[in-house]
C-alpha atoms as a PDB file:
ATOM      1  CA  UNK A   1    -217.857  77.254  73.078  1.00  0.00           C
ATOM      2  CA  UNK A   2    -216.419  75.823  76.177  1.00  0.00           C
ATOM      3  CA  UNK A   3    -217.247  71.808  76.262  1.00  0.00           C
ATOM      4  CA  UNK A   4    -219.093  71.113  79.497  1.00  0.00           C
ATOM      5  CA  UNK A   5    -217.703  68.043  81.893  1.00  0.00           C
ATOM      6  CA  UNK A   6    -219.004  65.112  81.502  1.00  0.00           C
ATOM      7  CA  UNK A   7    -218.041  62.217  84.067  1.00  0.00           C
ATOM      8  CA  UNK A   8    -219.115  58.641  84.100  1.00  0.00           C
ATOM      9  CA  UNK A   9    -218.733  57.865  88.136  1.00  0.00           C
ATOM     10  CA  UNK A  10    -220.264  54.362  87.497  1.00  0.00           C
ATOM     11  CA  UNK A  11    -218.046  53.444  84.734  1.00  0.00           C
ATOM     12  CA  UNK A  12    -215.161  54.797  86.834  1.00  0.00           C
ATOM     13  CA  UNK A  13    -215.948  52.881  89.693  1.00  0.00           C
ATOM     14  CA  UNK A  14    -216.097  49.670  87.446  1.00  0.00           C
ATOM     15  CA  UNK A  15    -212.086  50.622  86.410  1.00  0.00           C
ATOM     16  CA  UNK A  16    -211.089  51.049  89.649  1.00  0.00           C
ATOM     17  CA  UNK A  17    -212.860  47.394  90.229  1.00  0.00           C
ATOM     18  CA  UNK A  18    -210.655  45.719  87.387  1.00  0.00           C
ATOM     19  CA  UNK A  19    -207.687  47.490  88.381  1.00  0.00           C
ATOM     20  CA  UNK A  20    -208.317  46.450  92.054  1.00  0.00           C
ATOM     21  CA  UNK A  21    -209.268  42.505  91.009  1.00  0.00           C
ATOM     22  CA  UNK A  22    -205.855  42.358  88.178  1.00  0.00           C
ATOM     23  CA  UNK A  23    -203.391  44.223  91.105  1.00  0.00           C
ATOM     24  CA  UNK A  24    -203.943  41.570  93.550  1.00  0.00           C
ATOM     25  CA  UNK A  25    -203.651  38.824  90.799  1.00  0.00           C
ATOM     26  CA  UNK A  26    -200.286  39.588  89.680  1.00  0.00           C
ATOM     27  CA  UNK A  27    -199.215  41.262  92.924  1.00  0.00           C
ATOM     28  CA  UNK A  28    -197.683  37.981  94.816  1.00  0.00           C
ATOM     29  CA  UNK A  29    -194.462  36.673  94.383  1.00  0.00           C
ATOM     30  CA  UNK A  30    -194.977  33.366  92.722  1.00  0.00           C
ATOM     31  CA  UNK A  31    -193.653  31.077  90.429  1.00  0.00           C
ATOM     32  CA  UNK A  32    -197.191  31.766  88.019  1.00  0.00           C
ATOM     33  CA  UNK A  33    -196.613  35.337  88.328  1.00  0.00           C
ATOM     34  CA  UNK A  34    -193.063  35.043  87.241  1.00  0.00           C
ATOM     35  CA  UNK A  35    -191.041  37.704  88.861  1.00  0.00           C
ATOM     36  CA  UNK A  36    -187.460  38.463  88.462  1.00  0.00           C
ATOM     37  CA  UNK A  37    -185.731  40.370  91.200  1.00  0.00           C
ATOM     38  CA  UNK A  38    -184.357  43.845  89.969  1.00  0.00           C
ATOM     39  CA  UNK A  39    -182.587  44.642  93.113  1.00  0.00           C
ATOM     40  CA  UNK A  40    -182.285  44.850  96.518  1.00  0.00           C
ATOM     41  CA  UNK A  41    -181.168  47.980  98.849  1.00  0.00           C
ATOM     42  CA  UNK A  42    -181.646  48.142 102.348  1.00  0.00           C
ATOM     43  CA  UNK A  43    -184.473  45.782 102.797  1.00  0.00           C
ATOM     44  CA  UNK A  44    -186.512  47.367  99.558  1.00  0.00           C
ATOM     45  CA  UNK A  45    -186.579  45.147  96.843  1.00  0.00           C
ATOM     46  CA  UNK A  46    -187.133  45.748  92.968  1.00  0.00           C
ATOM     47  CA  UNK A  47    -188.992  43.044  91.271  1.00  0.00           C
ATOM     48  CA  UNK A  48    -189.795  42.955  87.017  1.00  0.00           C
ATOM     49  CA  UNK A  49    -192.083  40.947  85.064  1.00  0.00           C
ATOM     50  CA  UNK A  50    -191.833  41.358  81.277  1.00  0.00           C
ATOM     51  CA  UNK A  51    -195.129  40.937  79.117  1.00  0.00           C
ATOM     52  CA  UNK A  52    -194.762  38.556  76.646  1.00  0.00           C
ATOM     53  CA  UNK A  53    -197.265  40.362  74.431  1.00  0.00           C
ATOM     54  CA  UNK A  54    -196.156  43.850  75.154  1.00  0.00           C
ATOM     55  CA  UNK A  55    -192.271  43.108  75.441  1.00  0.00           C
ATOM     56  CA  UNK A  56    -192.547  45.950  78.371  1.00  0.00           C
ATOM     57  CA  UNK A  57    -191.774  45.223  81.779  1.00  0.00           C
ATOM     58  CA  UNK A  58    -194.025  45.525  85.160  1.00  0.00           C
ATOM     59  CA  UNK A  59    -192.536  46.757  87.635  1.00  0.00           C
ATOM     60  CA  UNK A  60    -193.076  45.655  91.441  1.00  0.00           C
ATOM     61  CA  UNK A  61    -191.370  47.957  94.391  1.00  0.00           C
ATOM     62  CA  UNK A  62    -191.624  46.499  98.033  1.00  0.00           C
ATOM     63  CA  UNK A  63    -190.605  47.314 101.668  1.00  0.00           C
ATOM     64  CA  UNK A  64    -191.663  48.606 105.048  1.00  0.00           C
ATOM     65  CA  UNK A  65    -192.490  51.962 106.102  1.00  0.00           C
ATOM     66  CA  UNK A  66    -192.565  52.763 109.935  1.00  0.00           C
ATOM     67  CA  UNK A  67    -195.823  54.733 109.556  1.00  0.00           C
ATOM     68  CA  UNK A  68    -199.658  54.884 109.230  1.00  0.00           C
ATOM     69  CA  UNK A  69    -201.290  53.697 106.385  1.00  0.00           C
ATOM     70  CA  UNK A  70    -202.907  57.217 106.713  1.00  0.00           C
ATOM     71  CA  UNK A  71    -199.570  58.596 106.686  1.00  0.00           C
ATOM     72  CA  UNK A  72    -198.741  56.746 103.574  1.00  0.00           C
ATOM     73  CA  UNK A  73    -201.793  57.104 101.767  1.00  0.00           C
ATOM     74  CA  UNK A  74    -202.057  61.030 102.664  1.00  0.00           C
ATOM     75  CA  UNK A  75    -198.552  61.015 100.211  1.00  0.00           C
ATOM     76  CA  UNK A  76    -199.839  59.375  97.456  1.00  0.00           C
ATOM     77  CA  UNK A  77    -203.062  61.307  96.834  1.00  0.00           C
ATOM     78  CA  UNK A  78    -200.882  64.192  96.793  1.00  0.00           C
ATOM     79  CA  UNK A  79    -200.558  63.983  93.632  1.00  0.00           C
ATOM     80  CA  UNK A  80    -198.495  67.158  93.073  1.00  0.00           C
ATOM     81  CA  UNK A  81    -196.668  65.964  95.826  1.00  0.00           C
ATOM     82  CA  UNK A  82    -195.052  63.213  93.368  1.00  0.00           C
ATOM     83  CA  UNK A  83    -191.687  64.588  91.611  1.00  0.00           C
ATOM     84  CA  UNK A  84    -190.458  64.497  95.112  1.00  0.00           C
ATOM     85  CA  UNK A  85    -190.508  61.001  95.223  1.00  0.00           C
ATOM     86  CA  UNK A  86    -190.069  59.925  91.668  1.00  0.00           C
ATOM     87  CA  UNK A  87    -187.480  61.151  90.091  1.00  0.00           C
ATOM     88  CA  UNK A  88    -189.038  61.301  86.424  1.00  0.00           C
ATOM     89  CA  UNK A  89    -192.231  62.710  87.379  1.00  0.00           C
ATOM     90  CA  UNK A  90    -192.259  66.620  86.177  1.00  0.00           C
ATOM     91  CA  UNK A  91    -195.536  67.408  87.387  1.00  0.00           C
ATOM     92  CA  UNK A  92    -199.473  66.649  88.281  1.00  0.00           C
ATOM     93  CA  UNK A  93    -202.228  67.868  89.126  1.00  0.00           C
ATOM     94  CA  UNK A  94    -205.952  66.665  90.386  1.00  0.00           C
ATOM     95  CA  UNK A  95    -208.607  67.319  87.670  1.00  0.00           C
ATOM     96  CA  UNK A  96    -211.744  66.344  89.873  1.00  0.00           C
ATOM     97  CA  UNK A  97    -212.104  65.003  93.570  1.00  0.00           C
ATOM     98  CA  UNK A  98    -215.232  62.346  93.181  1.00  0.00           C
ATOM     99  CA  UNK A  99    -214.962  61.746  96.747  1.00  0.00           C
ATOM    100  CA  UNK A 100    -213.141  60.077  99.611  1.00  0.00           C
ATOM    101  CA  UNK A 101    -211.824  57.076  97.195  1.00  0.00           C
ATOM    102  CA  UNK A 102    -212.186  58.217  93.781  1.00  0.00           C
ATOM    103  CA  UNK A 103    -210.636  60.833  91.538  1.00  0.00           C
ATOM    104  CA  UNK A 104    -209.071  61.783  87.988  1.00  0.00           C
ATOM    105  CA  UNK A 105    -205.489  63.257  87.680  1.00  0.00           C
ATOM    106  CA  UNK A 106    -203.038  64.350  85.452  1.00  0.00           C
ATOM    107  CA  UNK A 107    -199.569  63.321  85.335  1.00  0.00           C
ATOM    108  CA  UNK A 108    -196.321  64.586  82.699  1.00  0.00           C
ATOM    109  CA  UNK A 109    -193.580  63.073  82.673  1.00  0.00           C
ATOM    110  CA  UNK A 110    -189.621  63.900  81.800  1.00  0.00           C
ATOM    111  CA  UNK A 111    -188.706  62.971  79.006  1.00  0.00           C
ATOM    112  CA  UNK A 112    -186.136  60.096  79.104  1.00  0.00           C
ATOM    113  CA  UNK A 113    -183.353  61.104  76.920  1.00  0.00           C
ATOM    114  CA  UNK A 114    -182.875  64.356  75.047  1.00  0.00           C
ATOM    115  CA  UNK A 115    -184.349  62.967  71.930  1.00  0.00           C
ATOM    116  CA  UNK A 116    -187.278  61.682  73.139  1.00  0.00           C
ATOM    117  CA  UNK A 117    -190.649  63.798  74.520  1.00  0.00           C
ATOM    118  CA  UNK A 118    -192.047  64.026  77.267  1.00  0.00           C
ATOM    119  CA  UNK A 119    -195.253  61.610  78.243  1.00  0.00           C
ATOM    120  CA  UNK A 120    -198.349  62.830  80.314  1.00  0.00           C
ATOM    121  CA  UNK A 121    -201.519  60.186  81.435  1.00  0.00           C
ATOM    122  CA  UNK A 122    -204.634  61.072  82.611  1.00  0.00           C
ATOM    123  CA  UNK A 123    -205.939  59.013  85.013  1.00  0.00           C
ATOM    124  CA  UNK A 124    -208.679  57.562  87.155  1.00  0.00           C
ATOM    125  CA  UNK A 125    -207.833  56.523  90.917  1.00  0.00           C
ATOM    126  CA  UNK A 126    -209.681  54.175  92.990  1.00  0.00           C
ATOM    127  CA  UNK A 127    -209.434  53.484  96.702  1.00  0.00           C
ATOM    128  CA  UNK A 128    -210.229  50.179  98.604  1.00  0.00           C
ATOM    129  CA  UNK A 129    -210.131  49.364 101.890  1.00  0.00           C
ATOM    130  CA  UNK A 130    -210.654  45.558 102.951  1.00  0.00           C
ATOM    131  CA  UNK A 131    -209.890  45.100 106.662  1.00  0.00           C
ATOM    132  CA  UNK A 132    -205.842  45.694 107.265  1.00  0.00           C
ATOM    133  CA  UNK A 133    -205.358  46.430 103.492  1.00  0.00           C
ATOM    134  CA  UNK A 134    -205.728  49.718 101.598  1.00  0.00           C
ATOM    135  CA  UNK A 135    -205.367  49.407  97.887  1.00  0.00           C
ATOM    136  CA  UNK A 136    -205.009  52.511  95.465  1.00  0.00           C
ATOM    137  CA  UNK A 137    -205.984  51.920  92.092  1.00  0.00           C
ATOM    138  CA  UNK A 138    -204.930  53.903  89.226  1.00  0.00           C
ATOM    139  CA  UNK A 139    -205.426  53.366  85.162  1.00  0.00           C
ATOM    140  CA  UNK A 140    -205.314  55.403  82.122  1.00  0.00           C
ATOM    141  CA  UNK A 141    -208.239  56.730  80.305  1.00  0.00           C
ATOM    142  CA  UNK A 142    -209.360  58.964  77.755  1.00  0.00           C
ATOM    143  CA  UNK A 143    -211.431  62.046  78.189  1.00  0.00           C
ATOM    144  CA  UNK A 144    -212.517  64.931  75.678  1.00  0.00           C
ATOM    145  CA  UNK A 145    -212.474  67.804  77.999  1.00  0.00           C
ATOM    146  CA  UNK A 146    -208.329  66.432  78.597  1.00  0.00           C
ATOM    147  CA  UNK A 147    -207.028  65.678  74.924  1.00  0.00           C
ATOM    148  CA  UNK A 148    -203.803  64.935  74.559  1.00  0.00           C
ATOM    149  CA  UNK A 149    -201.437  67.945  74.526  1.00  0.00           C
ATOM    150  CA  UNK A 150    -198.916  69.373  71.598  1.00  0.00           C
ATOM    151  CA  UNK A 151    -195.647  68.330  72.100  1.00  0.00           C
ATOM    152  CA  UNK A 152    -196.173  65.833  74.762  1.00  0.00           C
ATOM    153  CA  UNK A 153    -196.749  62.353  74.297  1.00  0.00           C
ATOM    154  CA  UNK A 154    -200.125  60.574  75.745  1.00  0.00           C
ATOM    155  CA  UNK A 155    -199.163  57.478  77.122  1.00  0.00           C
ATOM    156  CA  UNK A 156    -201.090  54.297  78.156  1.00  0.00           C
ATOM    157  CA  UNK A 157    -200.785  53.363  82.396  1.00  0.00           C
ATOM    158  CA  UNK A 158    -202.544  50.182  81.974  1.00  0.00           C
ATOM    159  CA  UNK A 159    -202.041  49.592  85.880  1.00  0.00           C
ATOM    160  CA  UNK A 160    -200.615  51.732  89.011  1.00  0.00           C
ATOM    161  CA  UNK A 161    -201.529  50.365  92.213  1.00  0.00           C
ATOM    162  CA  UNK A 162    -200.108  50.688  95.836  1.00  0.00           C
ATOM    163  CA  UNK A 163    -201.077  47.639  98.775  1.00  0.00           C
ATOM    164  CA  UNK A 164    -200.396  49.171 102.083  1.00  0.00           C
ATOM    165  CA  UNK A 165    -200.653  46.487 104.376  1.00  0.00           C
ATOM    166  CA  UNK A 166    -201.087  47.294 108.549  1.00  0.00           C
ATOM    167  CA  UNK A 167    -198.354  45.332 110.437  1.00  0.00           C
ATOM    168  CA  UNK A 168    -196.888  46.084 114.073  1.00  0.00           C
ATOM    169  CA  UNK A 169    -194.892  49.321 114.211  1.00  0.00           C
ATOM    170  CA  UNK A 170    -195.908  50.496 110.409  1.00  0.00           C
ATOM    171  CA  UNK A 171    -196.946  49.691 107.012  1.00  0.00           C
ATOM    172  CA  UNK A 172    -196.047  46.847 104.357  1.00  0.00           C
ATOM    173  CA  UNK A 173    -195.962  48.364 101.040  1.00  0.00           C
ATOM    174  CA  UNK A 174    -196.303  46.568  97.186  1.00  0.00           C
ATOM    175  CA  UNK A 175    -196.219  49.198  94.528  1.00  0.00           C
ATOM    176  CA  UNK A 176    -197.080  48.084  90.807  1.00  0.00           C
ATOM    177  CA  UNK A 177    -196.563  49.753  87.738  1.00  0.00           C
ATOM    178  CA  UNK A 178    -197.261  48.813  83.693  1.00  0.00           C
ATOM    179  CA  UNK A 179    -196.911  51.245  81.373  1.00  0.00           C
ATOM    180  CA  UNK A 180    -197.024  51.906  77.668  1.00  0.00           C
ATOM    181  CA  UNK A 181    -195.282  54.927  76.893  1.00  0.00           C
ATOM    182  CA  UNK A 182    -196.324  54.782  73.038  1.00  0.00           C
ATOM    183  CA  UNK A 183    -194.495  56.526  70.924  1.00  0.00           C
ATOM    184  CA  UNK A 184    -191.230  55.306  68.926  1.00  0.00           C
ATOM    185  CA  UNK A 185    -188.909  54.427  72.153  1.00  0.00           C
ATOM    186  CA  UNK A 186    -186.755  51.329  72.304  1.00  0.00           C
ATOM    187  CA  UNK A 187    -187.652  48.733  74.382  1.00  0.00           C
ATOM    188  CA  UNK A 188    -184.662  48.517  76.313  1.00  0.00           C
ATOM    189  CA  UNK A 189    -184.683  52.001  77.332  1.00  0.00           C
ATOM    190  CA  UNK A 190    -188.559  52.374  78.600  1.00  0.00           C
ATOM    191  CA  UNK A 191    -187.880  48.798  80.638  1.00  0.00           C
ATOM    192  CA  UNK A 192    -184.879  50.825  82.169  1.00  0.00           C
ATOM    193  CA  UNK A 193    -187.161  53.281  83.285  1.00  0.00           C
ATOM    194  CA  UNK A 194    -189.813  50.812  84.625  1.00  0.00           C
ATOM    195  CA  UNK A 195    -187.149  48.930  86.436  1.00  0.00           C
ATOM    196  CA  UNK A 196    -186.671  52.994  88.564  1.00  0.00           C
ATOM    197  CA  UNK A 197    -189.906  52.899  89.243  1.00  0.00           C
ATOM    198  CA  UNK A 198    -189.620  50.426  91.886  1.00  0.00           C
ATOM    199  CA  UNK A 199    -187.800  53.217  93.794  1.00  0.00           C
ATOM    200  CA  UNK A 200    -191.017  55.421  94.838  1.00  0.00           C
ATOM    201  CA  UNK A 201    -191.138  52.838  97.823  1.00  0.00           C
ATOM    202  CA  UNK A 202    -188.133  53.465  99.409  1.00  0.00           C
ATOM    203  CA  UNK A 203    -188.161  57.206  98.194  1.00  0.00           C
ATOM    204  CA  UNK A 204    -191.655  57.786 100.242  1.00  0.00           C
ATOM    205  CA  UNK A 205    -189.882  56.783 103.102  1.00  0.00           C
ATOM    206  CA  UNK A 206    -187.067  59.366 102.772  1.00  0.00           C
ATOM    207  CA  UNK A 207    -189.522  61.565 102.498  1.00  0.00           C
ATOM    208  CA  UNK A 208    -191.399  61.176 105.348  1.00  0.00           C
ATOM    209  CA  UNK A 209    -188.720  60.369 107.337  1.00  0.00           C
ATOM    210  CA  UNK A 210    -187.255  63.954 106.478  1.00  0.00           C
ATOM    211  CA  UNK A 211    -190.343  65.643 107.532  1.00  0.00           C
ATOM    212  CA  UNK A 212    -190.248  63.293 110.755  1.00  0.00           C
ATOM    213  CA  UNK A 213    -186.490  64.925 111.133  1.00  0.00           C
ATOM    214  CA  UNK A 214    -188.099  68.630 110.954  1.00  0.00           C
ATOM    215  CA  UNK A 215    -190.621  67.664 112.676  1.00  0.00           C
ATOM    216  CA  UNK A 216    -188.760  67.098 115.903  1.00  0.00           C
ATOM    217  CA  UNK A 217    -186.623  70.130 115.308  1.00  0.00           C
END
């Protein structure tokens, strides 16, 4: 008997909310938030913040892109769009379209090193738009018609969150990542992999500057 879909748009809504109210707490650079820069290449910066309860690291990626917001944003709802901009992504796909600012996806992984599995998330993205700001929320969440699947580990994005800020000639972006891998992984080496994250910035660029480039062919 094939399980029918249920979705809870309201409750989804209410994530996307949270996400949306915690991302722009612990987005800014200050001494409260307690950054430490990562690293720095051409004008994109790498920022971490470890969690004292967790022991795993945020990450925060930041620079500017001489595009749209639209342009931006049409990239990161393409959600199997994203192994071409981060390098440990294997694969996604978009489980259900809600509508203009809301939908559920599914994400796997790579794993990290030979002994470890890979990781998949399923999760629910929210979009906001307040005045020159476009925020796009994303956090895990557990569904029965998506259980987790043999062989892969289902890990725990507790936040994922892009700030694409208008400014003259282009976009300011913040990207934000936490996430729980689960599984038995050593600390050092999922931080590693957080600290990479910070990339998807810079790489977004690269990749719309290359279709800019054949573009103009």
């Amino acid at each position: 008997m094939i399980q029918s879909e249920i979705y809870d748009i309201e409750a989804y809504m209410q994530i996307g909310q949270d996400g949306y109210q915690f991302l722009k707490k612990i987005a800014p650079l200050t001494q409260e938030n307690q950054w430490q820069q990562f690293s720095e290449d051409d004008g994109f910066k790498i920022h971490i913040r470890p969690d004292p309860e967790t022991g795993l690291c945020l990450t925060r990626g930041e620079g500017f892109l001489p595009y749209t917001i639209d342009e931006i944003f049409a990239i990161i709802e393409d959600i199997p769009l994203r192994p071409k901009y981060d390098g440990i992504c294997e694969s996604g796909q978009i489980i259900r379209r809600f509508s203009d600012e809301l939908m559920l996806f599914y994400q796997k992984f790579k794993s990290m090193f030979f002994v470890i599995s890979s990781r998949d998330f399923v999760v629910i993205s929210r979009k906001i738009v307040e005045g020159d700001f476009t925020y796009a929320i994303g956090k895990s969440l557990e569904h029965p018609n998506h259980p987790p699947v043999k062989g892969v580990v289902r890990g725990d994005l507790k936040i994922g969150g892009w700030i694409l800020e208008k400014r003259e000639g282009g976009t300011f972006c913040i990207f934000v990542t936490w996430a729980d891998p689960k599984g038995m992984l050593p600390k050092k080496a999922v931080n590693i992999v957080a600290g990479a994250q910070g990339k998807v910035v810079q790489q977004i660029k690269l990749l719309l500057d290359e279709r800019k480039k054949n573009v103009n062919k």
